[in-house]
PDBML (XML) file of the C-alpha atoms, coordinates in Angstrom:
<?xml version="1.0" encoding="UTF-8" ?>
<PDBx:datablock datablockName="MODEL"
   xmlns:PDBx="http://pdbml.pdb.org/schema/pdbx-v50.xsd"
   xmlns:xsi="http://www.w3.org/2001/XMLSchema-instance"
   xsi:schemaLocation="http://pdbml.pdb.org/schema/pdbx-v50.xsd pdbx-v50.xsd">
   <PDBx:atom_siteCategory>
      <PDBx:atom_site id="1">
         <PDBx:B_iso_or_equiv>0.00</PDBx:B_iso_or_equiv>
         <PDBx:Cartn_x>9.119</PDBx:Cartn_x>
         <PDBx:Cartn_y>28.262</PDBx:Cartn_y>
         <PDBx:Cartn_z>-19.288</PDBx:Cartn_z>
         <PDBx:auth_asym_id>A</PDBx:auth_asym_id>
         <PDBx:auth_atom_id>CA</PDBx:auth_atom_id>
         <PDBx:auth_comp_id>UNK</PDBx:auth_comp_id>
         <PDBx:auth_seq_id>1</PDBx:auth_seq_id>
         <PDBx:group_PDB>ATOM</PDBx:group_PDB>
         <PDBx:label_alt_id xsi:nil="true" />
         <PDBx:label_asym_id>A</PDBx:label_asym_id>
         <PDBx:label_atom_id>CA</PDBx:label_atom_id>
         <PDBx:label_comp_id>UNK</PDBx:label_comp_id>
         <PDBx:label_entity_id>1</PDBx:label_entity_id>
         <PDBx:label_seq_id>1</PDBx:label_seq_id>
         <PDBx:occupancy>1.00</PDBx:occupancy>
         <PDBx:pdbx_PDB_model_num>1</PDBx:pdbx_PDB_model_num>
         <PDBx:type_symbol>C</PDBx:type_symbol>
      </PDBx:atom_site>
      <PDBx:atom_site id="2">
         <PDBx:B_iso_or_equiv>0.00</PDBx:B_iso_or_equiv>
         <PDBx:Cartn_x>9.309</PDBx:Cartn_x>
         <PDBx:Cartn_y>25.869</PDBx:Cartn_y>
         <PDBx:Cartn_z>-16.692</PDBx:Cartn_z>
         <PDBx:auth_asym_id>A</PDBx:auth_asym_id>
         <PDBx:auth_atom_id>CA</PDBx:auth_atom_id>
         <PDBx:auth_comp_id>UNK</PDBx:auth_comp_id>
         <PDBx:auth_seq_id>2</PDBx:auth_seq_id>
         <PDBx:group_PDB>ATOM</PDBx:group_PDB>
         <PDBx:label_alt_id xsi:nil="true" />
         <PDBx:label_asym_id>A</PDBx:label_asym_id>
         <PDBx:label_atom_id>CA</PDBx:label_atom_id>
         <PDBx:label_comp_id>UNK</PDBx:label_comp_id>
         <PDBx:label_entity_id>1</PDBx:label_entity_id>
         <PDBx:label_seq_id>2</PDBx:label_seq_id>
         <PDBx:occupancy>1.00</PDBx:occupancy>
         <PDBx:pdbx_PDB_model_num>1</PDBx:pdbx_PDB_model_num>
         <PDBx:type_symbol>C</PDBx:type_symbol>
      </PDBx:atom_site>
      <PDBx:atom_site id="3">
         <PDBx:B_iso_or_equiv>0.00</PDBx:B_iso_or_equiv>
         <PDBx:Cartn_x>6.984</PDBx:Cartn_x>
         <PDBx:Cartn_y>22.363</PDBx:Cartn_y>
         <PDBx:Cartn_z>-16.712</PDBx:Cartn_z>
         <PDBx:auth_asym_id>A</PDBx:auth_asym_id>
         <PDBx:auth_atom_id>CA</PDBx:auth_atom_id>
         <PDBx:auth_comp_id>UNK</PDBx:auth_comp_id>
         <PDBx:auth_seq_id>3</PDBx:auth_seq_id>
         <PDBx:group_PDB>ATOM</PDBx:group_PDB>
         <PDBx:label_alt_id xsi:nil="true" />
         <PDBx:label_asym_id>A</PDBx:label_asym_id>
         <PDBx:label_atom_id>CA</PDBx:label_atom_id>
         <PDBx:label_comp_id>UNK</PDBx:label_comp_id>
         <PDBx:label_entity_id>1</PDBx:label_entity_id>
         <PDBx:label_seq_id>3</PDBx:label_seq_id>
         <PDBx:occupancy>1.00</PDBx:occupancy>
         <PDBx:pdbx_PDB_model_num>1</PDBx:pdbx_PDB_model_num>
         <PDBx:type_symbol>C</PDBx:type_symbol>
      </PDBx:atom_site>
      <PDBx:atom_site id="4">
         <PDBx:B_iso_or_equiv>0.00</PDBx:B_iso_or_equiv>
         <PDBx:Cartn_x>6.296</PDBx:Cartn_x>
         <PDBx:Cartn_y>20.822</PDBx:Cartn_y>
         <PDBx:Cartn_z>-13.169</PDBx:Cartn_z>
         <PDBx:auth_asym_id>A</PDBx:auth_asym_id>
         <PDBx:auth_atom_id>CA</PDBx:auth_atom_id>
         <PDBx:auth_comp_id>UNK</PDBx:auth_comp_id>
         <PDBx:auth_seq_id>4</PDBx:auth_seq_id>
         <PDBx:group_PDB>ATOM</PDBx:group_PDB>
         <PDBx:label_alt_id xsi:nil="true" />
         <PDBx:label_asym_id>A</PDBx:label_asym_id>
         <PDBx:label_atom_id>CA</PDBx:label_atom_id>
         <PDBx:label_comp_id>UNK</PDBx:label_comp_id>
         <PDBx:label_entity_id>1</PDBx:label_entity_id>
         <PDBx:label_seq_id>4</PDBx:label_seq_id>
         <PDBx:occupancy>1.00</PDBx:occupancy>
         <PDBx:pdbx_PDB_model_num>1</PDBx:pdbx_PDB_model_num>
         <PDBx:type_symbol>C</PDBx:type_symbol>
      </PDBx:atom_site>
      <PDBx:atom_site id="5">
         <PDBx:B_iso_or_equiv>0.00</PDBx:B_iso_or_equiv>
         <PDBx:Cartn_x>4.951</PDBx:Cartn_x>
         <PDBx:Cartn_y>17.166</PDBx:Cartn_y>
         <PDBx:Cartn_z>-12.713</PDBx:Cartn_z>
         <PDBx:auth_asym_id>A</PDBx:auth_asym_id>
         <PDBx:auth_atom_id>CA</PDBx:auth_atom_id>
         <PDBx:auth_comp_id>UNK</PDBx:auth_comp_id>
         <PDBx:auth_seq_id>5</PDBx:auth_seq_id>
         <PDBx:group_PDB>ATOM</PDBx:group_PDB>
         <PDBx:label_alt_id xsi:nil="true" />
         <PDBx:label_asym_id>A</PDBx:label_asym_id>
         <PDBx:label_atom_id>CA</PDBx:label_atom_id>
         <PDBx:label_comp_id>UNK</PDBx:label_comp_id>
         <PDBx:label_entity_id>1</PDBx:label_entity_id>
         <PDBx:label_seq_id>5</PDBx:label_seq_id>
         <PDBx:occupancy>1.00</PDBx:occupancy>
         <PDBx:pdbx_PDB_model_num>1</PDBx:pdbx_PDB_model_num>
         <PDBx:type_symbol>C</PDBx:type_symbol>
      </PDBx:atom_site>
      <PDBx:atom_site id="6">
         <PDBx:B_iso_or_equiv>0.00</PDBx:B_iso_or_equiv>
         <PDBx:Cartn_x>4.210</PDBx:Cartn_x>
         <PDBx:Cartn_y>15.372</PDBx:Cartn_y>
         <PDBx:Cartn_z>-8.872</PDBx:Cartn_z>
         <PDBx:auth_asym_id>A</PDBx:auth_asym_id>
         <PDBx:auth_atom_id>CA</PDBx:auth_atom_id>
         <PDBx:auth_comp_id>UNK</PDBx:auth_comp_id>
         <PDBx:auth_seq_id>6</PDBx:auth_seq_id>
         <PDBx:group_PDB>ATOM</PDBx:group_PDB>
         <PDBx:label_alt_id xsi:nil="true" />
         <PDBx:label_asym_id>A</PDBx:label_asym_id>
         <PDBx:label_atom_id>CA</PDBx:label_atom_id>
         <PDBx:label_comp_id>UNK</PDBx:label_comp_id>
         <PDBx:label_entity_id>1</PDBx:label_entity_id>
         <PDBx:label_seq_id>6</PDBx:label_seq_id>
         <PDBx:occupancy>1.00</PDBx:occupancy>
         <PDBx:pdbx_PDB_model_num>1</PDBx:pdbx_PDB_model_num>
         <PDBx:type_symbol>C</PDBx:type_symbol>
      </PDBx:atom_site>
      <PDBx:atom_site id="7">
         <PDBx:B_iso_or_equiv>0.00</PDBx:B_iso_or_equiv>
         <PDBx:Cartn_x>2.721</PDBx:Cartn_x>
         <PDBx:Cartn_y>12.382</PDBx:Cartn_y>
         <PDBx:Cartn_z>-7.147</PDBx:Cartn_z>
         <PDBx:auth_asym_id>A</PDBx:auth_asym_id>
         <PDBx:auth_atom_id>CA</PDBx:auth_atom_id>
         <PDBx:auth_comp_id>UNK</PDBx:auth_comp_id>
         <PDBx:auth_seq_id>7</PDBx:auth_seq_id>
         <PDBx:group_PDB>ATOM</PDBx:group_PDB>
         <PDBx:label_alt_id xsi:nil="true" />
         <PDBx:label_asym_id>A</PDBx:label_asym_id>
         <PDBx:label_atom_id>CA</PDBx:label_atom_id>
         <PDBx:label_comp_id>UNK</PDBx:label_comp_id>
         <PDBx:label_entity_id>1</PDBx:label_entity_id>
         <PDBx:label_seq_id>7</PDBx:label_seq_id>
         <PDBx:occupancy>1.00</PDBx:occupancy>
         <PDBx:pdbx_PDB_model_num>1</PDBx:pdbx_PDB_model_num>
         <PDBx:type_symbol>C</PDBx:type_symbol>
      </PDBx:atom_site>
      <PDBx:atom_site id="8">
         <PDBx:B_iso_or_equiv>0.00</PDBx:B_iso_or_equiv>
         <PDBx:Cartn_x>0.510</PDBx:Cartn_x>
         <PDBx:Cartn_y>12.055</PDBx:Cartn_y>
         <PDBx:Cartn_z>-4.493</PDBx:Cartn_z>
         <PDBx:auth_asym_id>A</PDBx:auth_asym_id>
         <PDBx:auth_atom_id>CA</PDBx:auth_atom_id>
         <PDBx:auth_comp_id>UNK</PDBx:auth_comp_id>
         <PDBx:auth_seq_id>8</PDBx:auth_seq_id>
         <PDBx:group_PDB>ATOM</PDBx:group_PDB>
         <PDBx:label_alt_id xsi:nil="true" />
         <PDBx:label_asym_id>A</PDBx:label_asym_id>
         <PDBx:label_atom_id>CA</PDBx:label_atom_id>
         <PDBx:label_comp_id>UNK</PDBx:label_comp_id>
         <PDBx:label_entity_id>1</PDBx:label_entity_id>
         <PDBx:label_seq_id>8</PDBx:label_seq_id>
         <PDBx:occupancy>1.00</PDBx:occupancy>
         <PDBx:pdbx_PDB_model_num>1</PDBx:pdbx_PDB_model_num>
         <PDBx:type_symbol>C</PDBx:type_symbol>
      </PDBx:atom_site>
      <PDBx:atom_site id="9">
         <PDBx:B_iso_or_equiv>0.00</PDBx:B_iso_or_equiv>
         <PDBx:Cartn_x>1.204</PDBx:Cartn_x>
         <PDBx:Cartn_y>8.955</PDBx:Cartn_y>
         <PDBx:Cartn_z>-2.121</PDBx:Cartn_z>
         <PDBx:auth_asym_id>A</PDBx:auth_asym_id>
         <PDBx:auth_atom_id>CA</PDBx:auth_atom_id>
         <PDBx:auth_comp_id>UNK</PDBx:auth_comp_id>
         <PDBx:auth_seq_id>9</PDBx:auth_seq_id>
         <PDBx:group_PDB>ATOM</PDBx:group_PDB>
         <PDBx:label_alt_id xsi:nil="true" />
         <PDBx:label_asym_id>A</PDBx:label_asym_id>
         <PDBx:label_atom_id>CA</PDBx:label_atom_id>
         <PDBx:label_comp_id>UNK</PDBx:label_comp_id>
         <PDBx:label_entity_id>1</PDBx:label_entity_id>
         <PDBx:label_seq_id>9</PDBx:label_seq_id>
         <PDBx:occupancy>1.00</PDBx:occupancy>
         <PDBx:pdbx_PDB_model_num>1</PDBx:pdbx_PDB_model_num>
         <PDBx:type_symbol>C</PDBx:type_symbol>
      </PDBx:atom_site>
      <PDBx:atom_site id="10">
         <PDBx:B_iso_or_equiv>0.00</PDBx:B_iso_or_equiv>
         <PDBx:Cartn_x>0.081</PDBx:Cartn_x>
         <PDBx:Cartn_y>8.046</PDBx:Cartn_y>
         <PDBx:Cartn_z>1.277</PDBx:Cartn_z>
         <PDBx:auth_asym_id>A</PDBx:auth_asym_id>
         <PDBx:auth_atom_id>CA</PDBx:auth_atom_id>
         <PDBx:auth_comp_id>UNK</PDBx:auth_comp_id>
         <PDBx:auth_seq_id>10</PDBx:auth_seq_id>
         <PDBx:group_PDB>ATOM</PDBx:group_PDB>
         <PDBx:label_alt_id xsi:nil="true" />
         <PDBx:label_asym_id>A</PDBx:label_asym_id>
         <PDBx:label_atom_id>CA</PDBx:label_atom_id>
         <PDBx:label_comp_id>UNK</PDBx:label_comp_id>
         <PDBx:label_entity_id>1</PDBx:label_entity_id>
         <PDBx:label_seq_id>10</PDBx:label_seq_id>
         <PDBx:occupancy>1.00</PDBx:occupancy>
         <PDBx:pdbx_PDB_model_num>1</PDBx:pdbx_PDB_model_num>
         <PDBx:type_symbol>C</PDBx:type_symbol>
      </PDBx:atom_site>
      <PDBx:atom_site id="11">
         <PDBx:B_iso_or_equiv>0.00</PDBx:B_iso_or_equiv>
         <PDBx:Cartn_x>2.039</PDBx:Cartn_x>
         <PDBx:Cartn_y>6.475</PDBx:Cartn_y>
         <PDBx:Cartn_z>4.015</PDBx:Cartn_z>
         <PDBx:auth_asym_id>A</PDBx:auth_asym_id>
         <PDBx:auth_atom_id>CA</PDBx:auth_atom_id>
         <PDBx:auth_comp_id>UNK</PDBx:auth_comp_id>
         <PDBx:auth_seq_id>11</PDBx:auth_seq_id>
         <PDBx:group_PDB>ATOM</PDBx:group_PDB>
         <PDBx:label_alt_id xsi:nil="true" />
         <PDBx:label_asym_id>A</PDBx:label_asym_id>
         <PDBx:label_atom_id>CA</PDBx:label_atom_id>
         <PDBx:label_comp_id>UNK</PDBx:label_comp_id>
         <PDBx:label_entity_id>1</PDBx:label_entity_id>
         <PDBx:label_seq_id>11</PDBx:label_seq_id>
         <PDBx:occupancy>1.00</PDBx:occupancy>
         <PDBx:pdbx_PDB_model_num>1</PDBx:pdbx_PDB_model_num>
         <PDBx:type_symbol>C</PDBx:type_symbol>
      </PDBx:atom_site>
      <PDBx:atom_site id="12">
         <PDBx:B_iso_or_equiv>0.00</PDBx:B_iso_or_equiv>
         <PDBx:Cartn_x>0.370</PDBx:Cartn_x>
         <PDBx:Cartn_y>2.693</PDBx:Cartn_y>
         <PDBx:Cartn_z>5.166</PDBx:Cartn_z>
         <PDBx:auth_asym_id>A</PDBx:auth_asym_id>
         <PDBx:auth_atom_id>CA</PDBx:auth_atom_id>
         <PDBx:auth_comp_id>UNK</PDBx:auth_comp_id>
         <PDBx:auth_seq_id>12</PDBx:auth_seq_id>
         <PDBx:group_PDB>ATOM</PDBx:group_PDB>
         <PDBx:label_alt_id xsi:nil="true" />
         <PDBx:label_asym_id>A</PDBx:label_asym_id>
         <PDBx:label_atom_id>CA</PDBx:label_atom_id>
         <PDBx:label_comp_id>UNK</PDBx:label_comp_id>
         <PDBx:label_entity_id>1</PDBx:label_entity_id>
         <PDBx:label_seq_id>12</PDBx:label_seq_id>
         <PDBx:occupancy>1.00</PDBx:occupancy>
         <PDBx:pdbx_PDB_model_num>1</PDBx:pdbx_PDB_model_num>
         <PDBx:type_symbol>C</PDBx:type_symbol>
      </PDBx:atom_site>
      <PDBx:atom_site id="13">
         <PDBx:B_iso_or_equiv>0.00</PDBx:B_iso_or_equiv>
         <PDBx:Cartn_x>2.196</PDBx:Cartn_x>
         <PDBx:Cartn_y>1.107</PDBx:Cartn_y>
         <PDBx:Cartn_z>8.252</PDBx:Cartn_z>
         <PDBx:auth_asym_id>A</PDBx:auth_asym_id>
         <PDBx:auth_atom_id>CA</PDBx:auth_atom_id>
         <PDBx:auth_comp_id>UNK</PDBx:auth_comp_id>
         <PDBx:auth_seq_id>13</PDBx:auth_seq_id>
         <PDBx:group_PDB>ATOM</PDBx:group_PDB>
         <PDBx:label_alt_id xsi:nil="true" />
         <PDBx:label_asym_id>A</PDBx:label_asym_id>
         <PDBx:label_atom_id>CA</PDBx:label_atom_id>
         <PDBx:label_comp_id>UNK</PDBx:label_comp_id>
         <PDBx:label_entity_id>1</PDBx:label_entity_id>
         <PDBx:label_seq_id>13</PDBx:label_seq_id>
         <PDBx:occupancy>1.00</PDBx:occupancy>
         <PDBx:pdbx_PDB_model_num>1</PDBx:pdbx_PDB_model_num>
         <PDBx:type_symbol>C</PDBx:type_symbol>
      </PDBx:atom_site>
      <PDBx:atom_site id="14">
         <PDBx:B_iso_or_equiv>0.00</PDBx:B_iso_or_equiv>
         <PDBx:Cartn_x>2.857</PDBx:Cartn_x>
         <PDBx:Cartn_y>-2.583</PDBx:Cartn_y>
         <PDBx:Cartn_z>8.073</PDBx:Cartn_z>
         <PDBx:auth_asym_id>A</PDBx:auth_asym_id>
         <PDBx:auth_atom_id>CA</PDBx:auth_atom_id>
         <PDBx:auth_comp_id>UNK</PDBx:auth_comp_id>
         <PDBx:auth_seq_id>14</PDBx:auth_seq_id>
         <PDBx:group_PDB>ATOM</PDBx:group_PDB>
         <PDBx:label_alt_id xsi:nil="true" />
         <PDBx:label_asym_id>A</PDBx:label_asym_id>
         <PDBx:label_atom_id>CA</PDBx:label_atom_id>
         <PDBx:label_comp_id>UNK</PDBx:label_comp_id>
         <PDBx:label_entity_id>1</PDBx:label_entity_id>
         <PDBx:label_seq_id>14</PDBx:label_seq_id>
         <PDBx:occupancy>1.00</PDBx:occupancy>
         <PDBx:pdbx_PDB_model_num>1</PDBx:pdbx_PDB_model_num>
         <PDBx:type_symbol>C</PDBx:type_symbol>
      </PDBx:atom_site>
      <PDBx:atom_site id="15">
         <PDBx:B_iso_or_equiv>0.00</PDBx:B_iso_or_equiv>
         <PDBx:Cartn_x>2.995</PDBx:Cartn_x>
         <PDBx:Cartn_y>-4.492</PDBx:Cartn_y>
         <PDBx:Cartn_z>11.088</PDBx:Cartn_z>
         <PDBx:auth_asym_id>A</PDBx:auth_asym_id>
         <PDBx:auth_atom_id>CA</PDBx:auth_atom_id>
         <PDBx:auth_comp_id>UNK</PDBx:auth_comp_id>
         <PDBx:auth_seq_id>15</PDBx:auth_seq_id>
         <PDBx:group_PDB>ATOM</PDBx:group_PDB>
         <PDBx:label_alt_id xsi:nil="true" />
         <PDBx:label_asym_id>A</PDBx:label_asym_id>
         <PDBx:label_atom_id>CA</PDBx:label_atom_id>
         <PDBx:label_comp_id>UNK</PDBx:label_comp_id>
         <PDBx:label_entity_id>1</PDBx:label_entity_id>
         <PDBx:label_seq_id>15</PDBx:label_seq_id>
         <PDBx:occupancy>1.00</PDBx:occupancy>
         <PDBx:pdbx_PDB_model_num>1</PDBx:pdbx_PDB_model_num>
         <PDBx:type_symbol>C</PDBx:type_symbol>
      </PDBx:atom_site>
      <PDBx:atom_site id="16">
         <PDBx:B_iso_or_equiv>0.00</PDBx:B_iso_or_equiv>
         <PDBx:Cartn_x>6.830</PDBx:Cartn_x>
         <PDBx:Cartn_y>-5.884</PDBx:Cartn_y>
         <PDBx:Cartn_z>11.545</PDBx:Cartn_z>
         <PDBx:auth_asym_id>A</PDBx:auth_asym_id>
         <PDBx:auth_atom_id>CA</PDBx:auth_atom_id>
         <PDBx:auth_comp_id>UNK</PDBx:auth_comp_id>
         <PDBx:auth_seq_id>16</PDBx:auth_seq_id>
         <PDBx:group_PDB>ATOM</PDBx:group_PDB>
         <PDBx:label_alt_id xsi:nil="true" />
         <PDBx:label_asym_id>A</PDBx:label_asym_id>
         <PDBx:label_atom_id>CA</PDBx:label_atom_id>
         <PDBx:label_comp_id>UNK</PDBx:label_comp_id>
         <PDBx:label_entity_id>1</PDBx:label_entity_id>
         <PDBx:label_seq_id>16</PDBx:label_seq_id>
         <PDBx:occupancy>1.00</PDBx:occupancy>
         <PDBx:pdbx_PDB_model_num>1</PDBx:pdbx_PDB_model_num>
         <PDBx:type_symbol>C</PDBx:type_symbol>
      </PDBx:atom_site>
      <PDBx:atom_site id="17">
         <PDBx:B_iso_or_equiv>0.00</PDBx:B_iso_or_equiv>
         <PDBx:Cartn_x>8.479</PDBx:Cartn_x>
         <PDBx:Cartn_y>-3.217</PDBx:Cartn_y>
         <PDBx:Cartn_z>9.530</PDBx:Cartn_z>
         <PDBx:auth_asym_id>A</PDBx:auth_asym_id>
         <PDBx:auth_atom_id>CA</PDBx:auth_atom_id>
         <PDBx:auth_comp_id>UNK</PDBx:auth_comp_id>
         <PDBx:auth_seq_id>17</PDBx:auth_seq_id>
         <PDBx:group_PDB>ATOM</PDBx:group_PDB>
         <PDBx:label_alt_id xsi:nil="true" />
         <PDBx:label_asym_id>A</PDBx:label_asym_id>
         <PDBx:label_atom_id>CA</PDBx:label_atom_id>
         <PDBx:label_comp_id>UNK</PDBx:label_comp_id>
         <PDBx:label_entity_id>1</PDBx:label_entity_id>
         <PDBx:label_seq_id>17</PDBx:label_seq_id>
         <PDBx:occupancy>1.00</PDBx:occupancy>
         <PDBx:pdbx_PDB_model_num>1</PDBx:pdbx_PDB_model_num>
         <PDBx:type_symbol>C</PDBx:type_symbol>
      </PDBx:atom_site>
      <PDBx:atom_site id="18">
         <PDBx:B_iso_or_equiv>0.00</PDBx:B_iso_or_equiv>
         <PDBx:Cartn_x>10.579</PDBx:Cartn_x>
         <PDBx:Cartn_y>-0.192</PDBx:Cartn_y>
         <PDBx:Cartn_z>10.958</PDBx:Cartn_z>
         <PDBx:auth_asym_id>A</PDBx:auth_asym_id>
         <PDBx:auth_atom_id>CA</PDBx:auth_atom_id>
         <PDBx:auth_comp_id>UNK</PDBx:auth_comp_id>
         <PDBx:auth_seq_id>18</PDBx:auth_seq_id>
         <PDBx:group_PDB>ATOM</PDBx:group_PDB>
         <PDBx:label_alt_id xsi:nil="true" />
         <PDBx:label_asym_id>A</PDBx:label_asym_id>
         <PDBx:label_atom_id>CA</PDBx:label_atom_id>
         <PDBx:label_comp_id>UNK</PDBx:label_comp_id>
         <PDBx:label_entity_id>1</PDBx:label_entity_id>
         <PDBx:label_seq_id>18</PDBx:label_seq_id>
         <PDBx:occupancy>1.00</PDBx:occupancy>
         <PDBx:pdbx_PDB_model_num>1</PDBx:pdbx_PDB_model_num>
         <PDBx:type_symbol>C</PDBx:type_symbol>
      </PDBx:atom_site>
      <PDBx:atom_site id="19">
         <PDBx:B_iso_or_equiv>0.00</PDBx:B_iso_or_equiv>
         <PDBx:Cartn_x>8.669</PDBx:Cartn_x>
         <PDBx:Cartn_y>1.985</PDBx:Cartn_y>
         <PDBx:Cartn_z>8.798</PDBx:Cartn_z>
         <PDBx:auth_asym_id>A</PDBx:auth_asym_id>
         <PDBx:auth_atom_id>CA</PDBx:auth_atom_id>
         <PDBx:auth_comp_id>UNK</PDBx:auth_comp_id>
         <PDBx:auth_seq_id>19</PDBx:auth_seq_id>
         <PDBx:group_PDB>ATOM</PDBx:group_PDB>
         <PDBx:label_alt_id xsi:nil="true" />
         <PDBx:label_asym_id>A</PDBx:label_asym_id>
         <PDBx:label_atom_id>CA</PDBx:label_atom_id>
         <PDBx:label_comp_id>UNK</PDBx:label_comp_id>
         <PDBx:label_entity_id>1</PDBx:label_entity_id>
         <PDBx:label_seq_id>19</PDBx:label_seq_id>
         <PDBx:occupancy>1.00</PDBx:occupancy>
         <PDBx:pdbx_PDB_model_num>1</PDBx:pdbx_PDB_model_num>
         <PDBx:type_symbol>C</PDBx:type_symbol>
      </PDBx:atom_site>
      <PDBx:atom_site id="20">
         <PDBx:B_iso_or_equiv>0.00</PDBx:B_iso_or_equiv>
         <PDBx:Cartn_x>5.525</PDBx:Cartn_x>
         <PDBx:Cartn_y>2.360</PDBx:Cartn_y>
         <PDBx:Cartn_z>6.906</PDBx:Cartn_z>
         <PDBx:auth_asym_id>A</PDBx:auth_asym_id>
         <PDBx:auth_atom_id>CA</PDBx:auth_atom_id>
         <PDBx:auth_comp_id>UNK</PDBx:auth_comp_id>
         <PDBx:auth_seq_id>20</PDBx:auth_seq_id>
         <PDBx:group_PDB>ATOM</PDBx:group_PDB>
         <PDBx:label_alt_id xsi:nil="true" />
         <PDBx:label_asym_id>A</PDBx:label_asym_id>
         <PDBx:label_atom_id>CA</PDBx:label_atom_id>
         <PDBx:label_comp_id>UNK</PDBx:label_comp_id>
         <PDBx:label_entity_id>1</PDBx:label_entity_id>
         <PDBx:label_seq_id>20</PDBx:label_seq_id>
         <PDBx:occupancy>1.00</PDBx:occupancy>
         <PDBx:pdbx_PDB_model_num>1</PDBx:pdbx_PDB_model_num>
         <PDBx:type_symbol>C</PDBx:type_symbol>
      </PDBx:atom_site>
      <PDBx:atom_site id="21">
         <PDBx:B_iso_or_equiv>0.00</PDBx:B_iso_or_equiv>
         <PDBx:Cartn_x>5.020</PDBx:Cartn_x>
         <PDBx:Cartn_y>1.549</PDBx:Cartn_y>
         <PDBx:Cartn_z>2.705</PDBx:Cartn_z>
         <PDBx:auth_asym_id>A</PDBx:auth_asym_id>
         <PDBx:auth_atom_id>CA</PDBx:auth_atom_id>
         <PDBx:auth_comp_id>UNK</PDBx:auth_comp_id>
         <PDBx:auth_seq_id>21</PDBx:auth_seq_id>
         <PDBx:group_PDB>ATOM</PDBx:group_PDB>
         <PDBx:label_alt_id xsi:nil="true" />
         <PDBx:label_asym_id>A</PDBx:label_asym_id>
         <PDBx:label_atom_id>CA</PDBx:label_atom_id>
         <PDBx:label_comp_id>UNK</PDBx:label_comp_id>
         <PDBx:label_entity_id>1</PDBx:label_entity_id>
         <PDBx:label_seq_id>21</PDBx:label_seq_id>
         <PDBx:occupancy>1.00</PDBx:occupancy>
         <PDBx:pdbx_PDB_model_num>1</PDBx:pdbx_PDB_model_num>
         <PDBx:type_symbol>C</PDBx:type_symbol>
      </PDBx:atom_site>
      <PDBx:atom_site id="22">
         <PDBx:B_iso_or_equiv>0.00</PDBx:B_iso_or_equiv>
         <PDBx:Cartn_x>4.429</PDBx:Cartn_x>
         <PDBx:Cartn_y>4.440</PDBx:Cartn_y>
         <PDBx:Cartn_z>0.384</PDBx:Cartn_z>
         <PDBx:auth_asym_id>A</PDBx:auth_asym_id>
         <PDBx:auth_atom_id>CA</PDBx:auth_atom_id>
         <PDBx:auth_comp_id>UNK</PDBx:auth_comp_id>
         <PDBx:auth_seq_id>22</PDBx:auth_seq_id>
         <PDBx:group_PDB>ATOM</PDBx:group_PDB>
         <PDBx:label_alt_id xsi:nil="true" />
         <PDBx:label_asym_id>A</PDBx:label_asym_id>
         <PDBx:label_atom_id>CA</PDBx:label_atom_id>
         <PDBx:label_comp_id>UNK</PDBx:label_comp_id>
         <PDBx:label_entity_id>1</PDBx:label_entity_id>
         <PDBx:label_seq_id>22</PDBx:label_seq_id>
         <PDBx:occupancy>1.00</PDBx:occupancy>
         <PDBx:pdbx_PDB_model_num>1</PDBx:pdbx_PDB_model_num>
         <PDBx:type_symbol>C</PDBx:type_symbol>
      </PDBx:atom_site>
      <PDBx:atom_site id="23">
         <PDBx:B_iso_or_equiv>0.00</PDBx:B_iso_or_equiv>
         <PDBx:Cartn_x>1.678</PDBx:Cartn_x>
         <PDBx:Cartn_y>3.856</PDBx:Cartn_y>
         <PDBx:Cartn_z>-1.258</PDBx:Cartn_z>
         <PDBx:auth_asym_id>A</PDBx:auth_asym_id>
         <PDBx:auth_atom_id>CA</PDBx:auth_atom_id>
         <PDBx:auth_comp_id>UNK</PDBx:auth_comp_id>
         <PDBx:auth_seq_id>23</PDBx:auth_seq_id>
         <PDBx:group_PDB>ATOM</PDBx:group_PDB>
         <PDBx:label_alt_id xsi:nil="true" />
         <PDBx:label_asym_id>A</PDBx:label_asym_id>
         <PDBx:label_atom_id>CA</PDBx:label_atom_id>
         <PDBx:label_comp_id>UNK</PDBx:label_comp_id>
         <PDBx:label_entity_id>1</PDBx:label_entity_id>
         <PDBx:label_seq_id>23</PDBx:label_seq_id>
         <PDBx:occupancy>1.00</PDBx:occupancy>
         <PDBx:pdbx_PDB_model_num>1</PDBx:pdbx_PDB_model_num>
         <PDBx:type_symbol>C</PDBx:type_symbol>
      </PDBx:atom_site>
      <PDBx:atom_site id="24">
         <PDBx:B_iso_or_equiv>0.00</PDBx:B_iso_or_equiv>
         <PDBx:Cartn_x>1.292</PDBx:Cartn_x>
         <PDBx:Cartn_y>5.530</PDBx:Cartn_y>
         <PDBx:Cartn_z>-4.971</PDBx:Cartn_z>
         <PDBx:auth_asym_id>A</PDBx:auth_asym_id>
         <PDBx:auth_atom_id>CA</PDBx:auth_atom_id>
         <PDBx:auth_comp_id>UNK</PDBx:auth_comp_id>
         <PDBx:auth_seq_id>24</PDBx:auth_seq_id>
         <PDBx:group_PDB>ATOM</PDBx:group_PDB>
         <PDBx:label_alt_id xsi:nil="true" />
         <PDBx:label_asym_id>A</PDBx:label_asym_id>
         <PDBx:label_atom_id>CA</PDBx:label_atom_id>
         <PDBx:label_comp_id>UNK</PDBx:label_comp_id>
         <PDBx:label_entity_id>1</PDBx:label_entity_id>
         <PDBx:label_seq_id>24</PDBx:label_seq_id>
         <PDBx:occupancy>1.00</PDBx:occupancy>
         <PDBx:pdbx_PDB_model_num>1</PDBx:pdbx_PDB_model_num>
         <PDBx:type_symbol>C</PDBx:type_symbol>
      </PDBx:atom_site>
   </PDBx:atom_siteCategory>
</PDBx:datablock>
C-alpha cells in the first residue's frame, strides 16, 4: 500500500529579489 502526503504553498514576489518567496 502506498501512503502519499503534500503541501500547498503560494508564490509572493518581493520587491529586490530575483525571484519570489514560497510561502507555506
Amino acid at each position: 500500500y502506498q501512503l502519499t502526503d503534500g503541501a500547498n504553498y503560494s508564490e509572493k514576489k518581493v520587491p529586490g529579489l530575483d525571484g519570489p518567496v514560497l510561502q507555506y
